[in-house]
Protein backbone atom coordinates (compact mmCIF):
# COMPACT_ATOMS: atom_id res chain seq x y z
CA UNK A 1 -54.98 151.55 23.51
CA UNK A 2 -53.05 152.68 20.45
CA UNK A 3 -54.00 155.97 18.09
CA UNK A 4 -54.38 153.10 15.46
CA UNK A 5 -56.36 150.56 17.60
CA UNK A 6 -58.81 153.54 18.35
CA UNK A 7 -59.44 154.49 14.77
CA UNK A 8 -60.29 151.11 13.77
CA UNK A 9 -62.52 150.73 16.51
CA UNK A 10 -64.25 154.43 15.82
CA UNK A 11 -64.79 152.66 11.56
CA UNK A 12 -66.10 149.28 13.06
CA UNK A 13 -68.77 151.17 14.89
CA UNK A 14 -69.33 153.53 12.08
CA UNK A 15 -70.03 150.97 9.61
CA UNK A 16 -72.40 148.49 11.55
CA UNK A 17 -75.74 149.14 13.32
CA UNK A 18 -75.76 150.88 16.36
CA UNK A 19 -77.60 152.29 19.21
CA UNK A 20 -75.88 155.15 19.84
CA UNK A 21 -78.06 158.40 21.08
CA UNK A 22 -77.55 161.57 19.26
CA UNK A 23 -79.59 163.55 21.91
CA UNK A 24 -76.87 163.01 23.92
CA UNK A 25 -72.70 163.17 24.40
CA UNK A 26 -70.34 164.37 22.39
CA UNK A 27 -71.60 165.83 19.33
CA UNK A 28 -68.25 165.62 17.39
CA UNK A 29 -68.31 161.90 17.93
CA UNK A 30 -72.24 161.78 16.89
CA UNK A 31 -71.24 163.89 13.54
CA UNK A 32 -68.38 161.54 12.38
CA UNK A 33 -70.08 158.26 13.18
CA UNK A 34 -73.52 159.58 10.84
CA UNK A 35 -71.11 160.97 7.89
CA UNK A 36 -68.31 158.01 7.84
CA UNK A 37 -70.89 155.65 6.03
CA UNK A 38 -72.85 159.07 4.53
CA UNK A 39 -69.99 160.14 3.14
CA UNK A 40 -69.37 156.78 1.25
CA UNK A 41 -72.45 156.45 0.13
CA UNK A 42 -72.58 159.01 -2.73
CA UNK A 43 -69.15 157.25 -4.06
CA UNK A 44 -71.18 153.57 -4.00
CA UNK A 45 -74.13 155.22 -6.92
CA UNK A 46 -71.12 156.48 -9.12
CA UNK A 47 -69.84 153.00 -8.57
CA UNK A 48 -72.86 152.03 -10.28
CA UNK A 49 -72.25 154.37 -13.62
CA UNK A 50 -68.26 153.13 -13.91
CA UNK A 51 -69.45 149.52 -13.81
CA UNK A 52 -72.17 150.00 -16.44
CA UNK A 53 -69.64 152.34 -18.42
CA UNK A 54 -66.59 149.75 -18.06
CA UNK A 55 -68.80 146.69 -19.67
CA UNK A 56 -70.74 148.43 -21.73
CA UNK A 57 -67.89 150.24 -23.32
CA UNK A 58 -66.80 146.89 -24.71
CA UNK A 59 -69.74 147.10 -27.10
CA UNK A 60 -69.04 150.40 -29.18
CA UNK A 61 -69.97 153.87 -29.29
CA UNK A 62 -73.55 153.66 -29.74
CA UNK A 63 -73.74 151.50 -26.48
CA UNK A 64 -71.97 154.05 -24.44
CA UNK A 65 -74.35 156.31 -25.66
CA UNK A 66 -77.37 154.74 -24.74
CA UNK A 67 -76.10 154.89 -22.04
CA UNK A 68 -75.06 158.31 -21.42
CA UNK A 69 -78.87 159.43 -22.83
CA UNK A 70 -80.57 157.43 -20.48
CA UNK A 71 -78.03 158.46 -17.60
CA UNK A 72 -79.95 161.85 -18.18
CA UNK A 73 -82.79 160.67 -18.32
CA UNK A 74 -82.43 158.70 -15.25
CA UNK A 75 -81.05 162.11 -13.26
CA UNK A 76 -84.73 163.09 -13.04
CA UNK A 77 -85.23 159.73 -10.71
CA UNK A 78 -82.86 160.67 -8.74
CA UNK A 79 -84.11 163.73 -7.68
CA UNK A 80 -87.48 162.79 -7.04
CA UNK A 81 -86.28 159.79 -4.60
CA UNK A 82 -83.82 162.20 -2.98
CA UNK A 83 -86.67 165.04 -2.51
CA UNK A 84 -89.07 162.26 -1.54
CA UNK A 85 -85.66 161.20 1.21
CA UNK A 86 -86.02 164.64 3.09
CA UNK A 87 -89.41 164.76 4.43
CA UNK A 88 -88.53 160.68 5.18
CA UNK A 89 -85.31 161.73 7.24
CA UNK A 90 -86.84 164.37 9.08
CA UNK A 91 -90.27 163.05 9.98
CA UNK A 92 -88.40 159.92 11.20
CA UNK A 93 -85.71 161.49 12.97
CA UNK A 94 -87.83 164.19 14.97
CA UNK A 95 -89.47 160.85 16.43
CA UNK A 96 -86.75 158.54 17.11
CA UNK A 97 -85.56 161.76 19.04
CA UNK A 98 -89.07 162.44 20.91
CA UNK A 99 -88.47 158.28 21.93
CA UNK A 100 -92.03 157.10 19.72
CA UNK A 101 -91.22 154.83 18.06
CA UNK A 102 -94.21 154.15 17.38
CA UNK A 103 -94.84 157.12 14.89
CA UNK A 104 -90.99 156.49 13.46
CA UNK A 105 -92.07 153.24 11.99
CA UNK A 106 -95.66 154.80 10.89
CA UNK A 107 -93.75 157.54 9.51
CA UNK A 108 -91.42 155.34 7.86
CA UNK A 109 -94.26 153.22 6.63
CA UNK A 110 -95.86 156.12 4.85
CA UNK A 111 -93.25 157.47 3.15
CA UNK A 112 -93.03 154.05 0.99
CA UNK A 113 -96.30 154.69 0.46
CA UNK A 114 -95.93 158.13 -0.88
CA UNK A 115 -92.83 156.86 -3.14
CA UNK A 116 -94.85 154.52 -4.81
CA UNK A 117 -97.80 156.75 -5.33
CA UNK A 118 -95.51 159.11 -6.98
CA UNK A 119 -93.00 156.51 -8.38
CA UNK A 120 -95.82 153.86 -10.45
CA UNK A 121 -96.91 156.94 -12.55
CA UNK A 122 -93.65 157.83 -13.62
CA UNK A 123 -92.21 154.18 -14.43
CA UNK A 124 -95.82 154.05 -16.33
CA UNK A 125 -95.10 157.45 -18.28
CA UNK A 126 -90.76 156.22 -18.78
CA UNK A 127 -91.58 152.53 -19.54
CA UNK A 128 -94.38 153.74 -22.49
CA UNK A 129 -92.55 156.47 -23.64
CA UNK A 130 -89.19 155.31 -23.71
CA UNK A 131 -88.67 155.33 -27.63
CA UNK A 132 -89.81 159.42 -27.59
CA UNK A 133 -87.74 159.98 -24.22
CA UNK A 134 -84.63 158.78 -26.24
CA UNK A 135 -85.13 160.79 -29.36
CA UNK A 136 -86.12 163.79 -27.49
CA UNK A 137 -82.64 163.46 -26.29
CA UNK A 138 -80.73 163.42 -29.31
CA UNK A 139 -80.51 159.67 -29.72
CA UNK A 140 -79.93 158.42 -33.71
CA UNK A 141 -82.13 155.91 -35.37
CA UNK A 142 -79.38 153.24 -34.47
CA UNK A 143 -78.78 153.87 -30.82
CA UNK A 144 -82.52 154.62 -30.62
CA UNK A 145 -83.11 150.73 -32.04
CA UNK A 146 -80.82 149.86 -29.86
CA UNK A 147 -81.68 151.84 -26.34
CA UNK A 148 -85.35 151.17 -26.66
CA UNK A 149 -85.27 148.11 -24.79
CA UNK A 150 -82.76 149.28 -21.93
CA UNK A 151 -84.59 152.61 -21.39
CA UNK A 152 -88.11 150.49 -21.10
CA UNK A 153 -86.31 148.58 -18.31
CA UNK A 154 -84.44 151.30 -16.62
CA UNK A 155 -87.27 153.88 -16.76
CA UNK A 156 -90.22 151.32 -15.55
CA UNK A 157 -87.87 150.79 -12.48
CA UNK A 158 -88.13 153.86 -11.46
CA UNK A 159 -90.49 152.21 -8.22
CA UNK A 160 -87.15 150.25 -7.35
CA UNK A 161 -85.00 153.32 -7.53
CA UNK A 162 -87.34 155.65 -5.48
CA UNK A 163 -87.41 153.26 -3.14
CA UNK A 164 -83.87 152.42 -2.52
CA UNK A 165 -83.03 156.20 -2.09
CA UNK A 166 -86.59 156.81 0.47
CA UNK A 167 -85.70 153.79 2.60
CA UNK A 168 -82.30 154.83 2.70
CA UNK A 169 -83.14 158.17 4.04
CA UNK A 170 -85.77 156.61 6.70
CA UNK A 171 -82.21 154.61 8.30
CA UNK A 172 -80.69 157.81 8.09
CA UNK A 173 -83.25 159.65 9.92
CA UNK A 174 -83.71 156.97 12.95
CA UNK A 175 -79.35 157.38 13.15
CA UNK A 176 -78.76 153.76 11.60
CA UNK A 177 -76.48 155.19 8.29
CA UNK A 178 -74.74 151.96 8.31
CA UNK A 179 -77.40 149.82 6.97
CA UNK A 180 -77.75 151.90 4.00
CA UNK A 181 -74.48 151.81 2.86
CA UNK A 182 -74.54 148.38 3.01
CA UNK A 183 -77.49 148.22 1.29
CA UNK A 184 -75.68 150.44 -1.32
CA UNK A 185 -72.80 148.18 -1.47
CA UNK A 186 -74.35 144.77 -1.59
CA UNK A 187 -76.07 146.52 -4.78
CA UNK A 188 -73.45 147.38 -6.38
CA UNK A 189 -71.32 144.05 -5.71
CA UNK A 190 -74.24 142.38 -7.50
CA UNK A 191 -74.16 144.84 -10.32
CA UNK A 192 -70.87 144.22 -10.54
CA UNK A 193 -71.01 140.34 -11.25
CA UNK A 194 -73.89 140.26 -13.11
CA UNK A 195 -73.16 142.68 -15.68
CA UNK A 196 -70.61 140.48 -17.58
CA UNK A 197 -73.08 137.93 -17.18
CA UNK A 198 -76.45 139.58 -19.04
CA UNK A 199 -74.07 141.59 -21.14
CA UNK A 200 -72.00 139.04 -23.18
CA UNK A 201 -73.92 135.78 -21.93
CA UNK A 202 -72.63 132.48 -19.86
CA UNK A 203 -74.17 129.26 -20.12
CA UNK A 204 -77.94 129.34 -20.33
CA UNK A 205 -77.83 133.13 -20.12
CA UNK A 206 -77.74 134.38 -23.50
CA UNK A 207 -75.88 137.77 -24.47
CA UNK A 208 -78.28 140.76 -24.01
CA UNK A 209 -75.78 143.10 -24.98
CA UNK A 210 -76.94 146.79 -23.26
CA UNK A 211 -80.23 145.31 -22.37
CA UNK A 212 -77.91 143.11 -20.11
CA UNK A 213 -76.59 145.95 -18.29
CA UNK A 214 -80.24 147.37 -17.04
CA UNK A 215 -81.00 143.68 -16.12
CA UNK A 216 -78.09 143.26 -13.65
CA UNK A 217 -78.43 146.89 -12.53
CA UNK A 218 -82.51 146.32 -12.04
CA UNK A 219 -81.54 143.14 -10.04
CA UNK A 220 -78.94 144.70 -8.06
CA UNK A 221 -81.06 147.65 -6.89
CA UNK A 222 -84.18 145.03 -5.97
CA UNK A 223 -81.93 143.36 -3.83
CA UNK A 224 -80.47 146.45 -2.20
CA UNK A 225 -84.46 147.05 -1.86
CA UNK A 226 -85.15 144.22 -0.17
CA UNK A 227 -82.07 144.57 2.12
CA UNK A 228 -83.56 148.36 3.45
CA UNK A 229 -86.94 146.89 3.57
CA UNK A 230 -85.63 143.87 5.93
CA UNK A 231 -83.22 146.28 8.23
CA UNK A 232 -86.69 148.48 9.03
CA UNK A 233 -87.45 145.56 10.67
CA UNK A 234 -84.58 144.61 12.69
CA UNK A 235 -82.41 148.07 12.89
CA UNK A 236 -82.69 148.88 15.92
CA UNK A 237 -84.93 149.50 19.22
CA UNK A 238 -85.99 152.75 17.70
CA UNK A 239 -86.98 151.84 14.67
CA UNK A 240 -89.20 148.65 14.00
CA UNK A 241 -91.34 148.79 10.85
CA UNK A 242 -93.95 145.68 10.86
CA UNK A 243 -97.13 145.16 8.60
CA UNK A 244 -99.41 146.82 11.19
CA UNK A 245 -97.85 150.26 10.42
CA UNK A 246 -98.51 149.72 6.69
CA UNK A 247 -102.39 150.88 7.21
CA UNK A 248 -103.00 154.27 5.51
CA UNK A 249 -102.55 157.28 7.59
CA UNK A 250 -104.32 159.96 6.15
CA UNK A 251 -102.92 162.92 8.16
CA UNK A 252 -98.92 161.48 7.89
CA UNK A 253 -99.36 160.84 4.28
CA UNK A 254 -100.77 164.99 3.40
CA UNK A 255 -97.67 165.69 5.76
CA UNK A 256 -95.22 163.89 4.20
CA UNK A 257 -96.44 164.97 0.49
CA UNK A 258 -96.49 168.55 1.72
CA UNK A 259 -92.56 168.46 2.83
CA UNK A 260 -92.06 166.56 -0.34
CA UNK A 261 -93.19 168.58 -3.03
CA UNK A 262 -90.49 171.47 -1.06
CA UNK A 263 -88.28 168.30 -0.92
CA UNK A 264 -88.35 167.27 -4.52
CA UNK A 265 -88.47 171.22 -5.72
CA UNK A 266 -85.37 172.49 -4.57
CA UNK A 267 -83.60 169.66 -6.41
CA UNK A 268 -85.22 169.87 -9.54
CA UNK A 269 -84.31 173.63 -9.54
CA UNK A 270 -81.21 172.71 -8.75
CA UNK A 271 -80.45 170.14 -11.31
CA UNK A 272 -82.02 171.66 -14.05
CA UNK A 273 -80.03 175.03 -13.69
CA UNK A 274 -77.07 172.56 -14.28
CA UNK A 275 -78.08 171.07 -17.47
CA UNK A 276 -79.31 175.16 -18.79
CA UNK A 277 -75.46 175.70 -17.92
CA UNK A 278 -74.24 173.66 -20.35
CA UNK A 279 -76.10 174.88 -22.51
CA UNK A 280 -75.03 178.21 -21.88
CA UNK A 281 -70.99 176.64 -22.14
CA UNK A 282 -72.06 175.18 -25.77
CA UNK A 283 -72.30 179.01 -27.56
CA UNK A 284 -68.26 179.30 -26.72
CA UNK A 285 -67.81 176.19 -28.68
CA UNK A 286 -66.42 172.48 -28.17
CA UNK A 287 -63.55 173.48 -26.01
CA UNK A 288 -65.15 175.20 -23.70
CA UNK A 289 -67.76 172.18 -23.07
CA UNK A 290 -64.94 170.04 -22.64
CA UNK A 291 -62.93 172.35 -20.33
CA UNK A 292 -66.52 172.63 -18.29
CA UNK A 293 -67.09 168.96 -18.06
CA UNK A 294 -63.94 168.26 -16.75
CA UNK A 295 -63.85 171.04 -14.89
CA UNK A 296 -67.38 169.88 -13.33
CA UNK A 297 -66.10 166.05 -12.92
CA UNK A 298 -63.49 167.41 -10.83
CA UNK A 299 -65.24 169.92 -8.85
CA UNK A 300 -68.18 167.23 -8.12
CA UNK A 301 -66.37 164.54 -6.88
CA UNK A 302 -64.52 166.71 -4.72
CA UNK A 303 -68.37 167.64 -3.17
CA UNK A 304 -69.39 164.22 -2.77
CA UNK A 305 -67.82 163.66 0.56
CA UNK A 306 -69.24 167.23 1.14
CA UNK A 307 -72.42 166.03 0.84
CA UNK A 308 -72.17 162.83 2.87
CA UNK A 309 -70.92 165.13 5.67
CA UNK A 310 -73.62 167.86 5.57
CA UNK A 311 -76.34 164.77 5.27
CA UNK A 312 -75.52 164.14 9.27
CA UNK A 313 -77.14 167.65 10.15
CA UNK A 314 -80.43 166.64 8.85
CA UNK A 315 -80.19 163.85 11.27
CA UNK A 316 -78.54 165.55 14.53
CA UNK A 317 -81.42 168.57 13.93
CA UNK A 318 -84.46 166.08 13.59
CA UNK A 319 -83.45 163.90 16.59
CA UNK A 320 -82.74 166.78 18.78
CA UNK A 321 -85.48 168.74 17.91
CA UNK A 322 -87.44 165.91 18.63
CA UNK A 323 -86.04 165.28 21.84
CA UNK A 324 -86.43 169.01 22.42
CA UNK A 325 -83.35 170.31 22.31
CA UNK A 326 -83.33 172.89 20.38
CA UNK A 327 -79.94 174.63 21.22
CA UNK A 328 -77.81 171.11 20.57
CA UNK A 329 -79.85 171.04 17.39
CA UNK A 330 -78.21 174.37 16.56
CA UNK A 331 -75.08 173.59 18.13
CA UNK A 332 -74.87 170.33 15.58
CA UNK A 333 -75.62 172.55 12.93
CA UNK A 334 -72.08 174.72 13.88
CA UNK A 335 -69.73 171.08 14.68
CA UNK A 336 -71.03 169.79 11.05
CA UNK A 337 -70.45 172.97 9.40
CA UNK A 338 -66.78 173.89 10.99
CA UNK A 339 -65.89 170.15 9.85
CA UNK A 340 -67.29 170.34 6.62
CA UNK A 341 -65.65 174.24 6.07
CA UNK A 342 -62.48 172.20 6.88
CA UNK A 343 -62.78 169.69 4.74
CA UNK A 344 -63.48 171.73 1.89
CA UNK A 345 -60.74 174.58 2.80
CA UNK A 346 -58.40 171.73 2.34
CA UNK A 347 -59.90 170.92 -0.95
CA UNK A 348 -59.76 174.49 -2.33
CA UNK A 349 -56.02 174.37 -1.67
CA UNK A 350 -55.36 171.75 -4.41
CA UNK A 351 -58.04 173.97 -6.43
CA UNK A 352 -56.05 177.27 -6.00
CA UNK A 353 -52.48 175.65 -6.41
CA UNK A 354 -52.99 172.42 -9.11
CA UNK A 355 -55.80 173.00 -11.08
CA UNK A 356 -53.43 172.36 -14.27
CA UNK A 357 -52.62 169.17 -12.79
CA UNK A 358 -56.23 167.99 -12.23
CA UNK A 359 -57.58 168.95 -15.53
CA UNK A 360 -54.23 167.12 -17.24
CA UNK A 361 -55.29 163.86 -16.13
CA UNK A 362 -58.82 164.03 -17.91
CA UNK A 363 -57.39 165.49 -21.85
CA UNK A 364 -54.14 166.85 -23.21
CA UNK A 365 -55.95 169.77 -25.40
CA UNK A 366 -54.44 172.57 -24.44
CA UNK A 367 -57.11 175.00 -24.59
CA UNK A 368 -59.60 171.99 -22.45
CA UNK A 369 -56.47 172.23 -19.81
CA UNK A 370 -56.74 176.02 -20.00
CA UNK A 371 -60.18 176.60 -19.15
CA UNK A 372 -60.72 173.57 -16.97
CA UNK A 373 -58.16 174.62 -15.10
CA UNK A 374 -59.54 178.14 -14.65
CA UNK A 375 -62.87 176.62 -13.84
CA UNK A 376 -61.66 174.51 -11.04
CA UNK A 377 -59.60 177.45 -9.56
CA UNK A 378 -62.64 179.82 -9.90
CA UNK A 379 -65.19 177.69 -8.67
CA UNK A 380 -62.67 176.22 -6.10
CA UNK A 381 -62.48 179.71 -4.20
CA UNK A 382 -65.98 179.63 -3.11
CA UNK A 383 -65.48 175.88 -1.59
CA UNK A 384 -65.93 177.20 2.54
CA UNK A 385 -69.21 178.88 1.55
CA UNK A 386 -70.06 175.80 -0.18
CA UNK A 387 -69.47 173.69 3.17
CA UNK A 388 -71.98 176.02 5.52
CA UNK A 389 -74.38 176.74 2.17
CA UNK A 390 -75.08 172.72 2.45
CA UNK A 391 -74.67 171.91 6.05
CA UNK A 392 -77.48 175.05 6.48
CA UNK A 393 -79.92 173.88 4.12
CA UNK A 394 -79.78 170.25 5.31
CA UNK A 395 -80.10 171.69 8.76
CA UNK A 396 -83.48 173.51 7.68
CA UNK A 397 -84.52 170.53 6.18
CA UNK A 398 -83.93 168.14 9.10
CA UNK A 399 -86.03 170.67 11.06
CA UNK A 400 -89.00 169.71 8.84
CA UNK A 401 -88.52 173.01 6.78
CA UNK A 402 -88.40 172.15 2.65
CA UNK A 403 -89.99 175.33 1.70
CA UNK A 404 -87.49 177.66 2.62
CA UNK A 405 -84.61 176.07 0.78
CA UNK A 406 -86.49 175.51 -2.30
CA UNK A 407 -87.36 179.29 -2.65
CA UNK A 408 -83.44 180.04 -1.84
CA UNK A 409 -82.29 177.62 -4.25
CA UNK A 410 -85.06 179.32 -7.06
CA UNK A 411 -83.80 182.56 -6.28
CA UNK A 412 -79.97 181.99 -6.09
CA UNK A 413 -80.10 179.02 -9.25
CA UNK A 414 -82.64 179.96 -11.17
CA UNK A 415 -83.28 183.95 -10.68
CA UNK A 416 -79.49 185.00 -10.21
CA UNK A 417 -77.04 181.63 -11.84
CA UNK A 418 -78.15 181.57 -15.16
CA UNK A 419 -79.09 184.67 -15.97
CA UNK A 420 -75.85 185.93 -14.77
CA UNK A 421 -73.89 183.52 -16.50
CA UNK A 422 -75.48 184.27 -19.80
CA UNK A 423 -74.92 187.43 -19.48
CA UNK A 424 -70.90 187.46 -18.08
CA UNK A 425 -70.40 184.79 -20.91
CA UNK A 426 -71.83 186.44 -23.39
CA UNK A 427 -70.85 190.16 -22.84
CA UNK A 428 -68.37 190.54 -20.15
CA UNK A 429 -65.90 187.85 -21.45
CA UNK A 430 -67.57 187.16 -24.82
CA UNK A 431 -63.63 185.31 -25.88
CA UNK A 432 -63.63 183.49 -22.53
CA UNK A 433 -67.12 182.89 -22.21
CA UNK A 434 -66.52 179.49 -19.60
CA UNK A 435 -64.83 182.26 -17.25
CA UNK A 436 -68.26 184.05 -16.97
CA UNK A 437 -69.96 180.87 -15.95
CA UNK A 438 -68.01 179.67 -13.58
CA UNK A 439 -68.04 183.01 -11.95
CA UNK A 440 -71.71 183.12 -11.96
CA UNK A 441 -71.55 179.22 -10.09
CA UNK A 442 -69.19 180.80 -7.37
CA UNK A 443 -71.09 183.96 -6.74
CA UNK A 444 -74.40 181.52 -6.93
CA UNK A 445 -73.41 179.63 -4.50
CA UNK A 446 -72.08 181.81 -1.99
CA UNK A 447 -75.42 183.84 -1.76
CA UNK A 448 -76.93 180.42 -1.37
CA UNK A 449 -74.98 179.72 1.69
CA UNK A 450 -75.79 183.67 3.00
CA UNK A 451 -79.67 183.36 2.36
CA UNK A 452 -79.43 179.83 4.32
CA UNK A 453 -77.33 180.98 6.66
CA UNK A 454 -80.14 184.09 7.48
CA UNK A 455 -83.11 181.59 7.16
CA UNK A 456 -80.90 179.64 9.89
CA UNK A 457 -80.33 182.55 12.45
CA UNK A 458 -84.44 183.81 11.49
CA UNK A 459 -85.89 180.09 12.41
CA UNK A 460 -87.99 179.51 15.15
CA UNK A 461 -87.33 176.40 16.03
CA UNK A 462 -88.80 174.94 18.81
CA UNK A 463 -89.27 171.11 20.11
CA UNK A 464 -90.95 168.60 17.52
C-alpha cells in the first residue's frame, strides 16, 4: 500500500466513528486519531465569527459592531460550556476506560443536566438584560437600538451553546471526536446558508438585517445540538445514552458540579486576564492596541491546532486511568506533549524569522508592523513551553483534577501576568510599553507550564 493510500486511510478513520481502544496499542496512533478532528474543531467556531462578520459587514459599521460587542459578551458562554466540558470529558472517559458503560451514559446524562441548571439562569439574566449588557460595553444609542434585538437572541441561547460545547466534550471523553466535529461542521454549513437568507430576506423571509444573523446562527447551533444529542445514542458500544439514564443522580450531579466550578474557574481567570491586558496595551496609545491585536490574531490561531492536540490527553489520561493504567496514562501525557512541543517548535520558527511578514498582511502602519512584529517574536519564543504548559494541564484535568490548574492559572495569570505587565509597560519600557506585555505573556506562560509540569510529576494518580 502506498505512503499516500495509507494517509488517506489514517483521515477516513479519523474523521468517522470508531471503536478503536485507547487502553491499548500504539499510543502515537491513539494521539493522532483523537487530535485530527480535535484539532479542526477550534477552526469550525471561528468559522462561525467570519461568516457572521462577512454578511454582516454588508450592513455598515454599526452592524459590525454589534457584533463585535456581543462577540464579548458571548466569550463569557464560552467559557462556562468549556469549564462545564472538563468534568464531562473526564468523568466519561475514566468509565468508558473502566468498560461501564453503564455509568458513561449516566455520567453523560448528568452533565446535560448540570449545563442546563447553570445555562437557563444565565440566558434568563442575558436575554433580560441585554439592552444594559450592550451599553455597559460601550455600545452608542444607535448600535444599542439596533443590537438590542440580536443580543436578546444570542444571549437567551446561551442553553443551546452550553450544550453544544458539554455534549461535545462527553464524545470526546468516550474517544468518539469525530462526531463532534461533524456536529461542528453541519452547524456551521447551516450558518452559512442561512445567514444571507435572515439577513437580507428571500421570498417569504423578510430582511432581518443583524437580527438575521443570530437567527441562522441560533438555528445552526440547535441543529448541531440535536446532532450530539442523537450520536449519544448511537456512537458507539461504549457509549449509549437512552431516557432511562436521564433520572437525577444525586451523588454524579454534586460530582460533576464540584469538578466544574475548578473547570469553569481556570478559564474565567484565564480569559479575563486577557481582556485586563488590553487594557493595560490601551495607556501606550492606538498603535500599540493595534500592533497587540494583530499580534494576538496571529499568535492565537497559531495555538488553535495546539489546543486541538493537547485536548487528546484529557482523553488518553481518563480512559487509561480508568482502565487502570496508570503508567500509559502518563506515558500519553509524554507522546502528546513531544508532538505538540514539535508542532509548536516549528511554529516559533516562522515567529523568530518572519514576524514582519505576518504582521504585514493584517495593516501597513508602520509603527502596528513594528510592534506586532516584536510581539509575535517575543511571545513566539516561549511556544515549546506553551505545548507541555497545555498538554499538562489537560492531562490533570482528564485525571479528574480541576482544582489544581485553576489555582496555577490564578497564580501565574492573575497574581504574576498582569501585574507584571503593568509594571514592565509602565516603568521598564514606559516608550515601548507593548514590549513589557508581551514579555510578561511569555514569562506567564512558561511558569504555567513549570507549576503544571510539578503538579504532574507530584500527582498520585492511581486507577479510577
Amino acid at each position: 500500500m502506498s505512503p499516500l493510500k495509507r494517509l488517506l486511510d489514517f483521515l477516513r478513520l479519523a474523521l468517522s466513528s470508531h471503536d478503536y481502544d485507547f487502553t491499548a496499542g500504539s499510543l502515537v496512533r491513539g494521539v493522532l486519531l483523537l487530535s485530527v478532528p480535535m484539532v479542526l474543531e477550534p477552526m469550525m467556531e471561528s468559522l462561525f465569527m467570519l461568516a457572521d462578520a462577512f454578511y454582516v459587514g454588508r450592513l455598515g459599521p454599526d452592524a459590525l459592531a454589534v457584533l463585535g460587542l456581543t462577540e464579548g459578551l458571548v466569550v463569557l458562554v464560552f467559557t462556562v460550556g468549556m469549564g462545564l466540558g472538563i468534568p464531562a470529558t473526564a468523568m466519561v472517559a475514566q468509565r468508558v476506560g473502566k468498560k461501564d458503560n453503564e455509568g458513561a451514559a449516566q455520567a453523560a446524562a448528568q452533565a446535560n443536566w448540570v449545563a442546563l441548571f447553570v445555562a437557563l439562569p444565565l440566558a434568563l439574566l442575558g436575554g433580560y438584560f441585554a439592552s444594559e449588557a450592550l451599553a455597559l460595553m460601550g455600545a452608542s444609542d444607535d448600535v444599542r437600538a439596533m443590537g438590542v434585538p440580536y443580543a436578546t437572541i444570542t444571549l437567551a441561547s446561551t442553553p443551546i451553546i452550553v450544550l453544544l460545547f458539554v455534549n461535545a466534550a462527553v464524545l470526546r471523553g468516550s474517544g468518539d471526536a469525530a462526531s463532534a466535529l461533524w456536529a461542528l461542521w453541519l452547524a456551521n454549513g447551516l450558518n452559512i446558508v442561512l445567514d444571507p437568507l435572515f439577513i437580507f430576506g428571500l421570498g417569504p423571509v423578510p430582511p432581518l438585517g443583524v437580527t438575521g444573523a443570530a437567527v441562522a446562527t441560533l438555528l445552526g447551533r440547535s441543529v448541531g445540538v440535536v446532532y450530539l444529542l442523537w450520536r449519544l445514542t448511537r456512537s458507539s458500544p461504549r457509549l449509549r445514552v437512552g431516557l432511562r439514564h436521564f433520572g437525577i443522580r444525586p451523588a454524579l450531579l454534586r460530582e460533576l458540579s464540584r469538578m466544574a466550578v475548578g473547570g469553569m474557574g481556570q478559564l474565567i481567570v484565564e480569559t479575563s486576564s486577557w481582556v485586563l491586558l488590553t487594557r493595560i496595551v490601551a495607556l501606550s496609545g492606538s498603535a500599540a492596541v493595534a500592533g497587540y491585536t494583530i499580534a494576538l490574531r496571529l499568535l492565537l490561531f497559531a495555538l488553535l491546532p495546539a489546543w486541538g492536540l493537547s485536548g487528546a490527553a484529557a482523553t488518553l489520561v481518563g480512559q487509561n486511568l480508568g482502565a487502570g493504567h496508570v503508567l500509559r496514562a502518563r506515558r500519553a501525557v509524554r507522546v502528546t506533549g513531544f508532538a505538540n512541543a514539535v508542532f509548536l517548535g516549528i511554529v516559533t520558527l516562522f515567529c523568530v524569522l518572519l514576524p514582519v511578514q505576518m504582521v504585514r498582511v493584517f495593516t501597513d502602519d508602520p509603527v502596528a508592523i513594528r510592534l506586532g512584529a516584536e510581539g509575535v517574536r517575543v511571545v513566539g519564543l516561549g511556544y515549546v513551553f506553551y505545548a507541555w504548559g497545555m498538554v499538562l494541564t489537560q492531562a490533570l484535568n482528564g485525571s479528574g483534577d480541576t482544582r489544581t490548574p485553576f489555582f496555577i492559572n490564578l497564580v501565574c495569570f492573575w497574581a504574576f501576568k498582569l501585574p507584571l505587565a503593568y509594571f514592565l509597560s509602565t516603568q521598564l519600557t514606559a516608550t515601548h510599553g507593548t514590549l513589557g506585555v508581551f514579555i510578561a505573556i511569555t514569562i506567564a506562560y512558561c511558569l504555567n507550564a513549570v507549576l503544571a509540569g510539578v503538579a504532574f510529576k507530584r500527582a498520585q494518580w492511581s486507577a479510577a
